[in-house]
PDB file of N, CA and C in Angstrom:
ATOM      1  N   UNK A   1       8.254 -10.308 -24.644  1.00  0.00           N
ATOM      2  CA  UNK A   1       7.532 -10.289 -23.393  1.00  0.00           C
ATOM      3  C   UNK A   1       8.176  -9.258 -22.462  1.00  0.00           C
ATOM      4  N   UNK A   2       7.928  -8.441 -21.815  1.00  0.00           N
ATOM      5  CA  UNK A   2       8.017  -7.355 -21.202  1.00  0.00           C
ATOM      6  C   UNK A   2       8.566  -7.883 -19.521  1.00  0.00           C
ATOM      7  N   UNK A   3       9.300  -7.432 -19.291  1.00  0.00           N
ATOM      8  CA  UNK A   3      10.037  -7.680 -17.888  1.00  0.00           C
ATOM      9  C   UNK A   3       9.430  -7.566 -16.483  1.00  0.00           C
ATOM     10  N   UNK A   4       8.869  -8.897 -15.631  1.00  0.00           N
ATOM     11  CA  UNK A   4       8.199  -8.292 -14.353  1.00  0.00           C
ATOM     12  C   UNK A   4       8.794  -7.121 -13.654  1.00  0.00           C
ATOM     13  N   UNK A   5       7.516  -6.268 -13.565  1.00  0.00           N
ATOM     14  CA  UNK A   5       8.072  -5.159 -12.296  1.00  0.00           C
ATOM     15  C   UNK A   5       7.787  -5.656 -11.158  1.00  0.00           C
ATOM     16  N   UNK A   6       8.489  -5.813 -10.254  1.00  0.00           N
ATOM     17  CA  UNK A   6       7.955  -6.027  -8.474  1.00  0.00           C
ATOM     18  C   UNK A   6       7.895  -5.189  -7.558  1.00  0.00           C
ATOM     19  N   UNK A   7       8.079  -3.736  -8.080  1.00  0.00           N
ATOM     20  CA  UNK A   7       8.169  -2.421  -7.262  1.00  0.00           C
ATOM     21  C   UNK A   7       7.400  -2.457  -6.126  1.00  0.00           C
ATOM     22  N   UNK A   8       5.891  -2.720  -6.608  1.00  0.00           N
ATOM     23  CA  UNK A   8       5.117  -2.172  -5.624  1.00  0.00           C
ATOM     24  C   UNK A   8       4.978  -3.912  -4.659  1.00  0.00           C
ATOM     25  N   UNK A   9       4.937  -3.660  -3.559  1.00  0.00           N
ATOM     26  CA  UNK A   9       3.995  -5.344  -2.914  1.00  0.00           C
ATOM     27  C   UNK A   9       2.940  -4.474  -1.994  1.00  0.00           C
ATOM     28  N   UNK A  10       2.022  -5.768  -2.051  1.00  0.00           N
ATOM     29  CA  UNK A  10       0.927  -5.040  -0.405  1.00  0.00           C
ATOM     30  C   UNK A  10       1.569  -5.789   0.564  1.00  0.00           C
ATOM     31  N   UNK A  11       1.557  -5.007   1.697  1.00  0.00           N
ATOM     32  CA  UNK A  11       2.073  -5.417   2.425  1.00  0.00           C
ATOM     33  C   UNK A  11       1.188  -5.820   3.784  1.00  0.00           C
ATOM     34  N   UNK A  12      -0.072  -5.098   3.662  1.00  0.00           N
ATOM     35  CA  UNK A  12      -0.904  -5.568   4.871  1.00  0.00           C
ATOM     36  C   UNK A  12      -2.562  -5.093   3.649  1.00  0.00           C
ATOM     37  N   UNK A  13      -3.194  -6.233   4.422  1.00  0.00           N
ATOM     38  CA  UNK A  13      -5.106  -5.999   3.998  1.00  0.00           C
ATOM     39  C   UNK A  13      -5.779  -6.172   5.137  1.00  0.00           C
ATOM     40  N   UNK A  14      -7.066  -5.428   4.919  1.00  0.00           N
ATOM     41  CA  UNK A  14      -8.167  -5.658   5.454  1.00  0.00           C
ATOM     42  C   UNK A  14      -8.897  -5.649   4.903  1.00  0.00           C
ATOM     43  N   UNK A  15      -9.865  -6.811   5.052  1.00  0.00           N
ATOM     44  CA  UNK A  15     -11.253  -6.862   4.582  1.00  0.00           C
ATOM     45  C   UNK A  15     -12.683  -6.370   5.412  1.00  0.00           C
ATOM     46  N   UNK A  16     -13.652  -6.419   4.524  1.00  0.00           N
ATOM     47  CA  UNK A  16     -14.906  -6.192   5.418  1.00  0.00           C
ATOM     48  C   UNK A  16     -15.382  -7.695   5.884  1.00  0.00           C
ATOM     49  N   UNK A  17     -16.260  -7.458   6.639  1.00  0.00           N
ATOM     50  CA  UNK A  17     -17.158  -8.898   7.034  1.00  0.00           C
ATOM     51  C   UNK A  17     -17.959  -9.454   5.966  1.00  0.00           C
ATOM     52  N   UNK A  18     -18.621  -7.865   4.829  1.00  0.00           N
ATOM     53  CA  UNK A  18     -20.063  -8.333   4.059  1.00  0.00           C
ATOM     54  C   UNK A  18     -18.645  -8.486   3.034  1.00  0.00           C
ATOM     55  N   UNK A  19     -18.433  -7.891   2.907  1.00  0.00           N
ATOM     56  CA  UNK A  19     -17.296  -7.945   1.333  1.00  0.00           C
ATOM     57  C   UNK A  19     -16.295  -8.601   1.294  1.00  0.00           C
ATOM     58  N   UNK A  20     -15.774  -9.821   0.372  1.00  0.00           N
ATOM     59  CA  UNK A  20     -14.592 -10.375   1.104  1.00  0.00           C
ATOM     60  C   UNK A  20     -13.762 -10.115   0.526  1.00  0.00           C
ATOM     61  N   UNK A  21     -13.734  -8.798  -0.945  1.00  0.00           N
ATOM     62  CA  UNK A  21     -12.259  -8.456  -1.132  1.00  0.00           C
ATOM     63  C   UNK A  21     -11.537  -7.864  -0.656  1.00  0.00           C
ATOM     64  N   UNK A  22     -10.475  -7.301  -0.624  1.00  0.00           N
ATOM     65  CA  UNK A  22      -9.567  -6.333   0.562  1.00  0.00           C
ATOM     66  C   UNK A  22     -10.618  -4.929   0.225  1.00  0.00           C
ATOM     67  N   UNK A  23     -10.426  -4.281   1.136  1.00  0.00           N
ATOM     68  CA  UNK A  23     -11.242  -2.847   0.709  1.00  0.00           C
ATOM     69  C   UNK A  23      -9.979  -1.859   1.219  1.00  0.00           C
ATOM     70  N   UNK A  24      -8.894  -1.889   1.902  1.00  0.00           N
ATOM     71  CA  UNK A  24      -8.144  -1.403   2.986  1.00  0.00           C
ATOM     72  C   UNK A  24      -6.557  -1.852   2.532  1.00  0.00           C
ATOM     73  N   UNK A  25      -5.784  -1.465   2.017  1.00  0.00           N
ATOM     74  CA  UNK A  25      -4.422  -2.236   1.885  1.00  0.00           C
ATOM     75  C   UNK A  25      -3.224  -1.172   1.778  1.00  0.00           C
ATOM     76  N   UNK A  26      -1.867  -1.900   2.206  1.00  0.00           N
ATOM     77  CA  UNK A  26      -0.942  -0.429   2.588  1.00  0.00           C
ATOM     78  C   UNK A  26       0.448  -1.123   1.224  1.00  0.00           C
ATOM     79  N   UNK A  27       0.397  -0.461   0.116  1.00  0.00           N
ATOM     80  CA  UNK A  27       1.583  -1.030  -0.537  1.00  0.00           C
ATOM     81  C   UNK A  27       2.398  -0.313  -0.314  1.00  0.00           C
ATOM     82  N   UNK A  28       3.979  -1.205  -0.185  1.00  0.00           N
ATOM     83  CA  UNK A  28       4.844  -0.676  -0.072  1.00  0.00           C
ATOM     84  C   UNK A  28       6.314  -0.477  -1.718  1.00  0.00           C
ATOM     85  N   UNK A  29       6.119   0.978  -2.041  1.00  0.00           N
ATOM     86  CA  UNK A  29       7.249   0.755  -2.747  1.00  0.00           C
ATOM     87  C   UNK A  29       8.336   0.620  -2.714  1.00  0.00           C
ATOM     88  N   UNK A  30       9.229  -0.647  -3.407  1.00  0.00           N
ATOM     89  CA  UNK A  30      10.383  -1.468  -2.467  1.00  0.00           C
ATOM     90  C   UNK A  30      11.548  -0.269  -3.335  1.00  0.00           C
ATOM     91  N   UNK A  31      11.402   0.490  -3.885  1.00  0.00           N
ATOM     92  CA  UNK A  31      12.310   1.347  -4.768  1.00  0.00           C
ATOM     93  C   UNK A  31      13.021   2.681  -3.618  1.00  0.00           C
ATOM     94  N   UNK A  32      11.598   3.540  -3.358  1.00  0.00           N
ATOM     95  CA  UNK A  32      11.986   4.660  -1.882  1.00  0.00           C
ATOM     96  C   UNK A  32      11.398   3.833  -0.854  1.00  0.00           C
ATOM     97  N   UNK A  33      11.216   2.946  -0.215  1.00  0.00           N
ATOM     98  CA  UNK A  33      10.363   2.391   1.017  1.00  0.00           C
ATOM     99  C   UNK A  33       9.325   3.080   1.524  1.00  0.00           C
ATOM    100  N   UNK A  34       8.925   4.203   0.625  1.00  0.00           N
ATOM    101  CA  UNK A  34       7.705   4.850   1.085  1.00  0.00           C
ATOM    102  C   UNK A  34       6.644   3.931   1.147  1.00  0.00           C
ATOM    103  N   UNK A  35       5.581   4.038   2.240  1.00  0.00           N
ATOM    104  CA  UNK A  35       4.263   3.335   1.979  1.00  0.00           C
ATOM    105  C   UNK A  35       3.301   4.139   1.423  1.00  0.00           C
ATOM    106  N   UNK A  36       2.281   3.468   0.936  1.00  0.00           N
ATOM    107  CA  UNK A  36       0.802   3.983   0.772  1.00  0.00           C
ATOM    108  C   UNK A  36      -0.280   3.224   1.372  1.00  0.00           C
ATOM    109  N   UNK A  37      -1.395   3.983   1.210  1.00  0.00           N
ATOM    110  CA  UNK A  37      -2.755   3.739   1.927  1.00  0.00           C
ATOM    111  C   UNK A  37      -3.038   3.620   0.931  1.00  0.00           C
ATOM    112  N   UNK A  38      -4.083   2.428   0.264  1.00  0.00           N
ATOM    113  CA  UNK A  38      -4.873   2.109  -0.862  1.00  0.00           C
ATOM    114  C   UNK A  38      -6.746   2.213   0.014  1.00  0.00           C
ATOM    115  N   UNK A  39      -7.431   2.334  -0.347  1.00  0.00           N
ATOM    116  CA  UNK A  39      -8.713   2.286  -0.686  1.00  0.00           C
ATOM    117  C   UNK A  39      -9.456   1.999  -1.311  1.00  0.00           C
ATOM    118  N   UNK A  40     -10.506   0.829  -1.095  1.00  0.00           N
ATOM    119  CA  UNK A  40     -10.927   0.753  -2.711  1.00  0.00           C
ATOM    120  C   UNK A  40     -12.582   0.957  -1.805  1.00  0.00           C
ATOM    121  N   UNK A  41     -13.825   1.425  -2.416  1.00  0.00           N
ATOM    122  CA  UNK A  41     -14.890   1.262  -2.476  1.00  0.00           C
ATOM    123  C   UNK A  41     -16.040   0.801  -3.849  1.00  0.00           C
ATOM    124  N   UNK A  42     -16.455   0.059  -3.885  1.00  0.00           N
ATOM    125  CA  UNK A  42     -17.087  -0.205  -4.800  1.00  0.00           C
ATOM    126  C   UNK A  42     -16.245  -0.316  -6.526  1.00  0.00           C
ATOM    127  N   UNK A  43     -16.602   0.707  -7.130  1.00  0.00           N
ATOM    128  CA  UNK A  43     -16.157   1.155  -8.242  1.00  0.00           C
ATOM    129  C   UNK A  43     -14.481   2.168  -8.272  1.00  0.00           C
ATOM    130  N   UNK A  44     -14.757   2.534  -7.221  1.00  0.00           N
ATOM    131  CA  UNK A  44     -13.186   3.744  -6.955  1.00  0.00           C
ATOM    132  C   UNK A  44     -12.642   3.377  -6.118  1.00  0.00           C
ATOM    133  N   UNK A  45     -11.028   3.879  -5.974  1.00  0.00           N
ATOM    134  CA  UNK A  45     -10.502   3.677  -5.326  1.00  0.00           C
ATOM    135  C   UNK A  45      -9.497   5.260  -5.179  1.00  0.00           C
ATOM    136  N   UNK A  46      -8.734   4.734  -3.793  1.00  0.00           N
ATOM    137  CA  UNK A  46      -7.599   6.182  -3.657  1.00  0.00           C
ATOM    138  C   UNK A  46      -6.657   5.711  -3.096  1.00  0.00           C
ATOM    139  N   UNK A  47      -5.027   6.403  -3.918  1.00  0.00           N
ATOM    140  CA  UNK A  47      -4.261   5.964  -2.990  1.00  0.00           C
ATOM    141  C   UNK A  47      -3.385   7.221  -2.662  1.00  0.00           C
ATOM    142  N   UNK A  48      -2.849   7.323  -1.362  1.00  0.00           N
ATOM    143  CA  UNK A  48      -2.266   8.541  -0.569  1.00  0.00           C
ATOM    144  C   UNK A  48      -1.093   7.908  -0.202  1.00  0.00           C
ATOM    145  N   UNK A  49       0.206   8.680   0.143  1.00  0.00           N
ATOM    146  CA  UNK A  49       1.074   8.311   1.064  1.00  0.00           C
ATOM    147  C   UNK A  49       0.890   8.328   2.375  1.00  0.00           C
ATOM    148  N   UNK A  50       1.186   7.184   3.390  1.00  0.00           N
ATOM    149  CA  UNK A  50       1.072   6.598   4.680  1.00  0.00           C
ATOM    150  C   UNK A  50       1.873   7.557   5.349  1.00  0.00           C
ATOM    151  N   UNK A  51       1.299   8.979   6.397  1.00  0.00           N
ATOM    152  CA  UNK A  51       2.186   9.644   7.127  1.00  0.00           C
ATOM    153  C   UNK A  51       2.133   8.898   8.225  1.00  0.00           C
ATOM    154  N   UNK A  52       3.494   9.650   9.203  1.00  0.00           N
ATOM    155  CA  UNK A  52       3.318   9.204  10.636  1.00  0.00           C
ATOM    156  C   UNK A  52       3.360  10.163  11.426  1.00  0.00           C
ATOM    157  N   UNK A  53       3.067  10.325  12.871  1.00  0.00           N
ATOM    158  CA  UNK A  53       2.110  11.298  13.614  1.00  0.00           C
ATOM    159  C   UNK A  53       2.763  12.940  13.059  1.00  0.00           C
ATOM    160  N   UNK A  54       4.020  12.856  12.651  1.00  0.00           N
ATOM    161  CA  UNK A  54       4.489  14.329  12.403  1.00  0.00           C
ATOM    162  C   UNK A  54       4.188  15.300  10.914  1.00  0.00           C
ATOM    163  N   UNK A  55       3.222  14.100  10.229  1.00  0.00           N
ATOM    164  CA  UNK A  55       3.259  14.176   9.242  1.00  0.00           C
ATOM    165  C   UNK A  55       4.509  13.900   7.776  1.00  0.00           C
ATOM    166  N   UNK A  56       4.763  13.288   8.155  1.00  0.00           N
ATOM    167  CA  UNK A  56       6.058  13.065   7.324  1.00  0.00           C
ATOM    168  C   UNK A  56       5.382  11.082   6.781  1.00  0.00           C
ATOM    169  N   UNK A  57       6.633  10.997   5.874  1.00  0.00           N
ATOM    170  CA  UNK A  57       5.539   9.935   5.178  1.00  0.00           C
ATOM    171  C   UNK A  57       6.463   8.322   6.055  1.00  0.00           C
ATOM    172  N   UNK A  58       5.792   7.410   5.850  1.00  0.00           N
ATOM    173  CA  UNK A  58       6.261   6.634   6.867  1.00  0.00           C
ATOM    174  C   UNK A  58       7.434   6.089   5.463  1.00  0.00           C
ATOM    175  N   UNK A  59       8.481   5.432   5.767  1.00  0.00           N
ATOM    176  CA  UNK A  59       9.458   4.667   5.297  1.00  0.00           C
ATOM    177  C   UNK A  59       9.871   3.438   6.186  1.00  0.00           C
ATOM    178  N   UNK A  60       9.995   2.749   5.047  1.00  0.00           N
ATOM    179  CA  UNK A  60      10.542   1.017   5.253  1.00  0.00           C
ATOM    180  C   UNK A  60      11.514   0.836   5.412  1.00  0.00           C
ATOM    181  N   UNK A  61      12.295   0.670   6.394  1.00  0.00           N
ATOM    182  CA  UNK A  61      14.413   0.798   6.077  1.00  0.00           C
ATOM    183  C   UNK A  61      14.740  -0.082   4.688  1.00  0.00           C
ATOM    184  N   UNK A  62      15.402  -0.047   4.007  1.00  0.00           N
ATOM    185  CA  UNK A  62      16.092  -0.917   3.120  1.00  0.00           C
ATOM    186  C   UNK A  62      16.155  -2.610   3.752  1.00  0.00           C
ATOM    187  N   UNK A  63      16.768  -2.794   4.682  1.00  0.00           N
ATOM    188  CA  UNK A  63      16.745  -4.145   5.506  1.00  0.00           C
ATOM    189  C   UNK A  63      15.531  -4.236   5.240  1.00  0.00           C
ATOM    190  N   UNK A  64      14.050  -4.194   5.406  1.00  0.00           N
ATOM    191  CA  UNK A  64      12.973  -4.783   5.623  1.00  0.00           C
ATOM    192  C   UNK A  64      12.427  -4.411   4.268  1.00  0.00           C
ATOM    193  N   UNK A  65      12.764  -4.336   2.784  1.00  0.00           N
ATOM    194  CA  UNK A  65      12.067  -4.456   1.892  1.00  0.00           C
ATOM    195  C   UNK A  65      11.822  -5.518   1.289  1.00  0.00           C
TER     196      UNK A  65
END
């Protein structure tokens, strides 16, 4: 049996009103504390790294992973 990974968690969702699965979610990888932006629509989805206003990518301190 193959060893859980727990790298990634979500860390925040949003849903729609008509849709009640998440459509909107930000995982965080607990490895670099980088975040991402997930997306899902329908059939596809996208995921990007979470910048912040300077463009640089947002990070999680170690303490808060």
């Amino acid at each position: 049996m193959a060893k859980e990974d727990n790298r990634f968690k979500v860390i925040y969702e949003q849903t729609s009103s008509i849709i009640k699965s998440p459509i909107i979610q930000i995982w965080l990888d607990t490895e670099t504390g980088v975040n991402y932006l997930f997306r899902e629509a329908a059939y596809a989805g996208g995921l990007t790294p979470l910048l912040d206003a300077e463009g640089k990518p947002v990070i999680t301190p170690k303490a808060e992973r």
